[in-house]
PDB file of N, CA and C in Angstrom:
ATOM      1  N   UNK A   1      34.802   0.508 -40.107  1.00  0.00           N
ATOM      2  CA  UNK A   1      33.744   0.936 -39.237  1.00  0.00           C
ATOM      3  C   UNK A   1      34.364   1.768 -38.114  1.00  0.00           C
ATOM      4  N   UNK A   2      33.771   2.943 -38.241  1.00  0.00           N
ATOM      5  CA  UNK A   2      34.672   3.825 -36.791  1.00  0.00           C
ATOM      6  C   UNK A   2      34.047   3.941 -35.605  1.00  0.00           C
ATOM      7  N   UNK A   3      34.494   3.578 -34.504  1.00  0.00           N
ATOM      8  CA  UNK A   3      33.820   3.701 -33.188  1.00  0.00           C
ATOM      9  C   UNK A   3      33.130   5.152 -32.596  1.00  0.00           C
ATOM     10  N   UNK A   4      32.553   5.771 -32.003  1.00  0.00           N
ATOM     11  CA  UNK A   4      32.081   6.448 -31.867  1.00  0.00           C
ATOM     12  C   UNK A   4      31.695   6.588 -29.928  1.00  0.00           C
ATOM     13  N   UNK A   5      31.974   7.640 -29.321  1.00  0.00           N
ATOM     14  CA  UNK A   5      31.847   7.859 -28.267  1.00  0.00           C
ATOM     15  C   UNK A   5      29.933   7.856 -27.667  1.00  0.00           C
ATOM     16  N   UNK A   6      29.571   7.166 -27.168  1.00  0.00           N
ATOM     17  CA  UNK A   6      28.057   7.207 -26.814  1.00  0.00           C
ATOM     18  C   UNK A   6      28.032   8.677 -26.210  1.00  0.00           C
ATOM     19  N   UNK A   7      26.794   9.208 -25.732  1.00  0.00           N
ATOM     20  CA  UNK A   7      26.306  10.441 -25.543  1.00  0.00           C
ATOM     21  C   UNK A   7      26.250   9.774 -23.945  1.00  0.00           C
ATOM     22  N   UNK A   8      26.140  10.575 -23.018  1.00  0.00           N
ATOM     23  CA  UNK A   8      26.392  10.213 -21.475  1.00  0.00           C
ATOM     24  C   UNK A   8      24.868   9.715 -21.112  1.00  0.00           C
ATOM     25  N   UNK A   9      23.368  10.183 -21.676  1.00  0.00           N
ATOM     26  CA  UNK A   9      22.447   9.933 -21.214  1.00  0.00           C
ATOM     27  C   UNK A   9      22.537   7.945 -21.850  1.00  0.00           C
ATOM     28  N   UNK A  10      23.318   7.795 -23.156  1.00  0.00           N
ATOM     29  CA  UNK A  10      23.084   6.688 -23.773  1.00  0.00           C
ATOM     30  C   UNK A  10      23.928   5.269 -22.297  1.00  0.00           C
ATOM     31  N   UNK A  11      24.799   6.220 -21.837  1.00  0.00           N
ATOM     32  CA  UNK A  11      25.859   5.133 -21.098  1.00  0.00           C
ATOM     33  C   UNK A  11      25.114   5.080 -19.993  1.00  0.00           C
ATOM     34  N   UNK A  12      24.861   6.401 -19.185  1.00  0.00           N
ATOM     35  CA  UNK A  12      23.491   5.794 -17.933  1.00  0.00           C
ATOM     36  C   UNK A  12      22.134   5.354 -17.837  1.00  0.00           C
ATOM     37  N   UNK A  13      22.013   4.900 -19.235  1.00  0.00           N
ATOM     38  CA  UNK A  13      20.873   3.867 -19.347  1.00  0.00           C
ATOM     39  C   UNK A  13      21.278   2.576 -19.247  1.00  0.00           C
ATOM     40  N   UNK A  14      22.357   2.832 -20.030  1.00  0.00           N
ATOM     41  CA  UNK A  14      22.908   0.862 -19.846  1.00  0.00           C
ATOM     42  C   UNK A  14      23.184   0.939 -18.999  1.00  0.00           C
ATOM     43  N   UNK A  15      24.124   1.616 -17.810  1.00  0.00           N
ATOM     44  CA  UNK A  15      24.310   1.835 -16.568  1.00  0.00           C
ATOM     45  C   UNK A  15      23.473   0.986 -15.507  1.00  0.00           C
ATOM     46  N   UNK A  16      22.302   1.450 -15.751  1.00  0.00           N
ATOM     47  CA  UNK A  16      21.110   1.358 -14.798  1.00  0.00           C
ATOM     48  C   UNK A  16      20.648   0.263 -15.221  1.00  0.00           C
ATOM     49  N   UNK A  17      20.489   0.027 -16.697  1.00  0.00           N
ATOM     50  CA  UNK A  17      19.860  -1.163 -17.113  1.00  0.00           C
ATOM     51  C   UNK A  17      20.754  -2.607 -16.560  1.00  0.00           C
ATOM     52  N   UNK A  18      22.443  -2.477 -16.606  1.00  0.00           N
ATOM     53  CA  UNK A  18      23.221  -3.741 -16.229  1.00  0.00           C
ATOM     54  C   UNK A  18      23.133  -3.238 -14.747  1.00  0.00           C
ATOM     55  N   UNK A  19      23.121  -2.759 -13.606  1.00  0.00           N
ATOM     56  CA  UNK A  19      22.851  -2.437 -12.357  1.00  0.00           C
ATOM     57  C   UNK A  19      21.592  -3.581 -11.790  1.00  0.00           C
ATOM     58  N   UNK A  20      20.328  -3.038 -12.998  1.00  0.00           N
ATOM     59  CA  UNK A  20      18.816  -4.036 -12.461  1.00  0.00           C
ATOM     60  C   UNK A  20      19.052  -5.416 -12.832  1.00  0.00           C
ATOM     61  N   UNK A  21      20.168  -5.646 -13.902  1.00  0.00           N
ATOM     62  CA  UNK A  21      20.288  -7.263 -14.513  1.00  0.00           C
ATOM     63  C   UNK A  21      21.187  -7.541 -13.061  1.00  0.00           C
ATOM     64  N   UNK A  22      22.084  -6.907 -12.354  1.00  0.00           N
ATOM     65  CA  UNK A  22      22.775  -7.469 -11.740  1.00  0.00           C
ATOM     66  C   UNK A  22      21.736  -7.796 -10.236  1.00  0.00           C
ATOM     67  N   UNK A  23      21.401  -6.579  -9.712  1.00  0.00           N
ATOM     68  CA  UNK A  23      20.272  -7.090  -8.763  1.00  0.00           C
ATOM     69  C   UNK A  23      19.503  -8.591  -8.792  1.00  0.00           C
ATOM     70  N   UNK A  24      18.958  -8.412  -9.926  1.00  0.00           N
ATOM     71  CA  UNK A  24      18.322  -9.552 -10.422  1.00  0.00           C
ATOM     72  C   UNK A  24      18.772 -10.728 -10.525  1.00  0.00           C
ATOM     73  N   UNK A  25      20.494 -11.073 -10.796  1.00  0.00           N
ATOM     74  CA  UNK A  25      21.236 -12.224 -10.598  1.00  0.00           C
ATOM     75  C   UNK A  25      21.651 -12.311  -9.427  1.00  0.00           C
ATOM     76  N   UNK A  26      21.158 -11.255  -8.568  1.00  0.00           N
ATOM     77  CA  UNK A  26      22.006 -11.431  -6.853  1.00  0.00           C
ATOM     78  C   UNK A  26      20.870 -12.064  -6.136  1.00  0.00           C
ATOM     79  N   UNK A  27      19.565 -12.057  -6.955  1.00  0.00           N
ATOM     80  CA  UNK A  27      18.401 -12.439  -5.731  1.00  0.00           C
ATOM     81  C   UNK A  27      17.896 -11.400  -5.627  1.00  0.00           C
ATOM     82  N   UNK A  28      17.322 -10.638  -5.982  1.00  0.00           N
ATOM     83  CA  UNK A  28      16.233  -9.389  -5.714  1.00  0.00           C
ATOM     84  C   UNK A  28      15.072  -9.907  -6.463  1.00  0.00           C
ATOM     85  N   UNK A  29      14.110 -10.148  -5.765  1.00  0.00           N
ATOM     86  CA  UNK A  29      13.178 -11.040  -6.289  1.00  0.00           C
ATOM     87  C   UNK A  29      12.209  -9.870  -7.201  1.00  0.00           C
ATOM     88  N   UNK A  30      11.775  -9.079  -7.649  1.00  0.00           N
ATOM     89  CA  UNK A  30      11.736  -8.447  -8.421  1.00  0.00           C
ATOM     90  C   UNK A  30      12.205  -8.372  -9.919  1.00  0.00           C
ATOM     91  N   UNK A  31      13.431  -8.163  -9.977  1.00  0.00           N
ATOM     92  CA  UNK A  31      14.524  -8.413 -11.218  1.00  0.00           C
ATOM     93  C   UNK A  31      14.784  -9.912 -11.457  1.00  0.00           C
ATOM     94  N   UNK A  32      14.440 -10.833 -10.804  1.00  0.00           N
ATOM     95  CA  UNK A  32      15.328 -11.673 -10.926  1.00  0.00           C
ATOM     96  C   UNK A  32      15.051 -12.652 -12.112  1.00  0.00           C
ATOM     97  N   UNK A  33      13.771 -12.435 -12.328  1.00  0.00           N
ATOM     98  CA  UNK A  33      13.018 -13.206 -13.580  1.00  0.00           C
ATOM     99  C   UNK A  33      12.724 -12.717 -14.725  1.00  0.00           C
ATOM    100  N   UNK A  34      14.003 -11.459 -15.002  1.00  0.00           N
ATOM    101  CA  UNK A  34      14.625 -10.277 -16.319  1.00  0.00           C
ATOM    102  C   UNK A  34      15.512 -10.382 -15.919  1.00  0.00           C
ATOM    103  N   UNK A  35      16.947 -10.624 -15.200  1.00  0.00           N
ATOM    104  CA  UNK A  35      17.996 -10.679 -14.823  1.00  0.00           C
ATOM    105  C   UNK A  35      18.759 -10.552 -15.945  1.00  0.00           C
ATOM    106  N   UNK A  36      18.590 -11.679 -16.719  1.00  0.00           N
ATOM    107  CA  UNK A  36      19.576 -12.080 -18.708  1.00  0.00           C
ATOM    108  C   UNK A  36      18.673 -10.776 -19.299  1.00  0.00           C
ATOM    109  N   UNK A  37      17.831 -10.747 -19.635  1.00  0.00           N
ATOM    110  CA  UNK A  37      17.536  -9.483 -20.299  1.00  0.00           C
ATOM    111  C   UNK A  37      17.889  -8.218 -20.026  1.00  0.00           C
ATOM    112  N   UNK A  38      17.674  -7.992 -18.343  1.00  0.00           N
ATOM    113  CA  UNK A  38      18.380  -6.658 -18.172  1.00  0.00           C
ATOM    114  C   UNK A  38      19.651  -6.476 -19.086  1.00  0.00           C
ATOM    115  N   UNK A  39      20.742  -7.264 -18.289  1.00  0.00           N
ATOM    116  CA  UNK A  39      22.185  -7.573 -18.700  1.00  0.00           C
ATOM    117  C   UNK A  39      22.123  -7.409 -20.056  1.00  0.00           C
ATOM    118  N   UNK A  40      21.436  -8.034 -20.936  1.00  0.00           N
ATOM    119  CA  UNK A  40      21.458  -8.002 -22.386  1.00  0.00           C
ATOM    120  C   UNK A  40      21.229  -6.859 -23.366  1.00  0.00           C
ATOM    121  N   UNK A  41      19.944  -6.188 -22.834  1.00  0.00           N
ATOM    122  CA  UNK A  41      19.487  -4.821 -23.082  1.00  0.00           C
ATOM    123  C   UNK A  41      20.474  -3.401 -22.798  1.00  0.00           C
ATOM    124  N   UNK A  42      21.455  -3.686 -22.003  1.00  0.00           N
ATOM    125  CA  UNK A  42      21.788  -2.458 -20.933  1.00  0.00           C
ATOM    126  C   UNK A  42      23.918  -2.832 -21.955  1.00  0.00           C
ATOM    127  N   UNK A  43      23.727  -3.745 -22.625  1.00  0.00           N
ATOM    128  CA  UNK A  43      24.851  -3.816 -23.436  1.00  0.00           C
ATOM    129  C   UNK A  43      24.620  -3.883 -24.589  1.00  0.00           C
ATOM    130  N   UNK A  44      23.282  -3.868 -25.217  1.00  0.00           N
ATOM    131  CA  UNK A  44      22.796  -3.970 -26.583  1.00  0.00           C
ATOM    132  C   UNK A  44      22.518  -2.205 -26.619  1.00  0.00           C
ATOM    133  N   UNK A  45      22.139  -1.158 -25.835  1.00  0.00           N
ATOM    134  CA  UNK A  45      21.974  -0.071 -25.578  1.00  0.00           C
ATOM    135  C   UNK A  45      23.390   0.494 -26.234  1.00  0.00           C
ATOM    136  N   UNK A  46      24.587   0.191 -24.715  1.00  0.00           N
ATOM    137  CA  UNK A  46      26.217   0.544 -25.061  1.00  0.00           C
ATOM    138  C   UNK A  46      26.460   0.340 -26.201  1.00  0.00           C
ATOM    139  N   UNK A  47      26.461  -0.892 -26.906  1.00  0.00           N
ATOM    140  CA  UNK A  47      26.553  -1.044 -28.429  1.00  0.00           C
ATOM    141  C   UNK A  47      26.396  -0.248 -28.860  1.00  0.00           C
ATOM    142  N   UNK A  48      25.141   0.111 -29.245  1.00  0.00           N
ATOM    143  CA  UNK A  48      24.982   0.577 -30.103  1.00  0.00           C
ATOM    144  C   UNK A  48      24.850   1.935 -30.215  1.00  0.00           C
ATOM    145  N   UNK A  49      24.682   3.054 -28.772  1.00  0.00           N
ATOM    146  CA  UNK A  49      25.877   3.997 -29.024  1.00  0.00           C
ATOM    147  C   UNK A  49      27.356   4.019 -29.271  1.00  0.00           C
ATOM    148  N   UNK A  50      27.574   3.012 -29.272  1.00  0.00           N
ATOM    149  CA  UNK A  50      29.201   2.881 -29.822  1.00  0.00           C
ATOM    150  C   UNK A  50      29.139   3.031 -31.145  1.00  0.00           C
ATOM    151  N   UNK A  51      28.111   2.599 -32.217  1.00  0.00           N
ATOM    152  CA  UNK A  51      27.906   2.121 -33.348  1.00  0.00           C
ATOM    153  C   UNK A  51      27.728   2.977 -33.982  1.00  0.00           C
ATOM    154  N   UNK A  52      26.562   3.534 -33.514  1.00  0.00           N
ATOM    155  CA  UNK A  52      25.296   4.748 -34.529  1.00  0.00           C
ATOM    156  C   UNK A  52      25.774   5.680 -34.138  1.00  0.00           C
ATOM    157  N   UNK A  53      26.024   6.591 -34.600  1.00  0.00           N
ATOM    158  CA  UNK A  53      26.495   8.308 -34.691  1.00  0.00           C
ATOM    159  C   UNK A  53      25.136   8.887 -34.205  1.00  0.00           C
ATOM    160  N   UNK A  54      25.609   9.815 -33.232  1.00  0.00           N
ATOM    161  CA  UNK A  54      24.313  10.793 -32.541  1.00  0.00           C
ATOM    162  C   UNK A  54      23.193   9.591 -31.475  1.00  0.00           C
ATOM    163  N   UNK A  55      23.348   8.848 -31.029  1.00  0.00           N
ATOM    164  CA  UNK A  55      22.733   8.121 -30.411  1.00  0.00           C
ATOM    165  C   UNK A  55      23.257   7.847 -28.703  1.00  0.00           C
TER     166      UNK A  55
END
């Protein structure tokens, strides 16, 4: 399986997405009740531009 470089819009989504999971575990009452999902989503994103070619 060969790794593959994500596309830059793919990395500042997870970016932003682990940014709102982290808010959300600091107490930003907003995020804080998606906190694990942010986090989860925003590395399931990275994945899988790592994974899928052109993504």
């Amino acid at each position: 399986m060969k790794i593959n470089l994500p596309k830059k819009s793919t990395f500042y989504i997870s970016l932003v997405l682990a940014v709102l999971g982290l808010l959300g575990a600091l107490g930003v009452s907003f995020f804080a009740g998606f906190a694990f999902w942010l986090l989860f989503a925003g590395y399931a994103v990275l994945v899988a531009g790592l994974f899928l070619k052109g993504f």
